[in-house]
Protein backbone atom coordinates (compact mmCIF):
# COMPACT_ATOMS: atom_id res chain seq x y z
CA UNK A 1 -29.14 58.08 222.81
CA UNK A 2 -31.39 59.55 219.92
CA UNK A 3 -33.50 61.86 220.58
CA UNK A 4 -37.26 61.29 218.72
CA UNK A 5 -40.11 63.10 218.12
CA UNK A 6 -43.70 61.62 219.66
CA UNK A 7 -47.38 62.71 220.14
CA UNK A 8 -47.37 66.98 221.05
CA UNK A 9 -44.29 67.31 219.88
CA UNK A 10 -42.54 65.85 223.25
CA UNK A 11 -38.96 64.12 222.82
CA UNK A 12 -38.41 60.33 223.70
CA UNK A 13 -34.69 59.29 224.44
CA UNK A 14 -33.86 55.68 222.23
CA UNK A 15 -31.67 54.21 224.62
CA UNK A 16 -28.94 51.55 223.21
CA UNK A 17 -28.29 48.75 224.81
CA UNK A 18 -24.98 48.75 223.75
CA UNK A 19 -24.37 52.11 224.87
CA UNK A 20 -25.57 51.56 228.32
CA UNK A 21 -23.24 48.09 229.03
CA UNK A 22 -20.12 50.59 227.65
CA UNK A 23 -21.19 53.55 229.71
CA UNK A 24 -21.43 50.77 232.93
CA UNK A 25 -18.26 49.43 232.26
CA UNK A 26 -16.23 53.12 231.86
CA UNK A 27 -18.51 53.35 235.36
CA UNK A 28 -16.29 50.71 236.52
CA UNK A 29 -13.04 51.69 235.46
CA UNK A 30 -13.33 55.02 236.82
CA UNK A 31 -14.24 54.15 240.23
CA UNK A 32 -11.58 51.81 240.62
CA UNK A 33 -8.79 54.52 238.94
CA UNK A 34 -10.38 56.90 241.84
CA UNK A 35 -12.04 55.31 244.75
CA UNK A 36 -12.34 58.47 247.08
CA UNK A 37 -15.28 59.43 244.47
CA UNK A 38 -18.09 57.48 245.18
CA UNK A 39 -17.63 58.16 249.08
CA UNK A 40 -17.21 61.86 248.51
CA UNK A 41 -20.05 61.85 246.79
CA UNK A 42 -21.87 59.68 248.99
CA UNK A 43 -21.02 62.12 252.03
CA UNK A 44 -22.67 64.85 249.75
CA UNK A 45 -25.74 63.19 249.60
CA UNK A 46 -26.27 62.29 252.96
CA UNK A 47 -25.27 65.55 254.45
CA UNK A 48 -24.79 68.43 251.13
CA UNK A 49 -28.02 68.41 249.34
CA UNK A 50 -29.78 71.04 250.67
CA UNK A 51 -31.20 74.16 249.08
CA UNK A 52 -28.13 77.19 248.84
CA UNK A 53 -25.54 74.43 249.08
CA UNK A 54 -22.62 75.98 247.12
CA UNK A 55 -20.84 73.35 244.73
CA UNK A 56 -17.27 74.34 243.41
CA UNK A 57 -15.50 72.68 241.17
CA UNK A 58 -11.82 73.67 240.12
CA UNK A 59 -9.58 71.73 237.08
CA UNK A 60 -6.07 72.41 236.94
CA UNK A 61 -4.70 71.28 233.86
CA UNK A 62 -0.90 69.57 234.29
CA UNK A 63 0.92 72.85 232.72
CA UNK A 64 -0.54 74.21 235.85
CA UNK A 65 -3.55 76.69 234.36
CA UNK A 66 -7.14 76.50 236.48
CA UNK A 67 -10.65 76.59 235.72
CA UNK A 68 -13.01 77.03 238.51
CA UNK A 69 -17.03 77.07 238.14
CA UNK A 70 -19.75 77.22 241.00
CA UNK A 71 -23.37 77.15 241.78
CA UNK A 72 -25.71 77.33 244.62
CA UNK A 73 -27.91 74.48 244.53
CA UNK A 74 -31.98 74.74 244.44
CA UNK A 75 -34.55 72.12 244.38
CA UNK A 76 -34.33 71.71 240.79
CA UNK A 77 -31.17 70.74 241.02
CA UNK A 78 -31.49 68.18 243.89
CA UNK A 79 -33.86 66.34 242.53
CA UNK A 80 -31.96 66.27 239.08
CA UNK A 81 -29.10 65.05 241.42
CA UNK A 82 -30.72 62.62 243.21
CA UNK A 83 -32.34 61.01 239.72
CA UNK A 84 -28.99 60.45 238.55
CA UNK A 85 -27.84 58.86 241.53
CA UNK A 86 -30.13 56.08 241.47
């Protein structure tokens, strides 16, 4: 996506066809190369996206080193959530 300038200086998103088939295709792949995502994720939605939820997420690299990041959820980020899950 390229970002352009339009009327009051707000920025429009060019979206490439192109682009979008790839992205749905790598979609694809990764879903079947890890199917307990999309109903982990479905579980969240139905019953984790609620105001002071606290998200976690941990990567721990194959030498055995671990990164760990969290936040506690607010509407803002629900409804950012929930737009990307359509």
């Amino acid at each position: 996506m390229n970002p352009q300038k339009g009327r009051k200086g707000e920025i429009k998103m060019a979206i490439n066809p192109m682009a979008l088939l790839k992205m749905k295709e790598r979609m694809s792949m990764f879903q079947q190369e890890h199917p307990k995502i999309r109903p982990f994720f479905q579980t969240l939605k139905e019953k984790a996206l609620v105001p002071g939820t606290v998200f976690e997420m941990t990567a721990t690299t194959p030498d055995g080193k671990s990164y760990t990041a969290n936040f506690r959820l607010t509407e803002n980020d629900i409804e950012t959530i929930r737009s990307l899950m359509k």
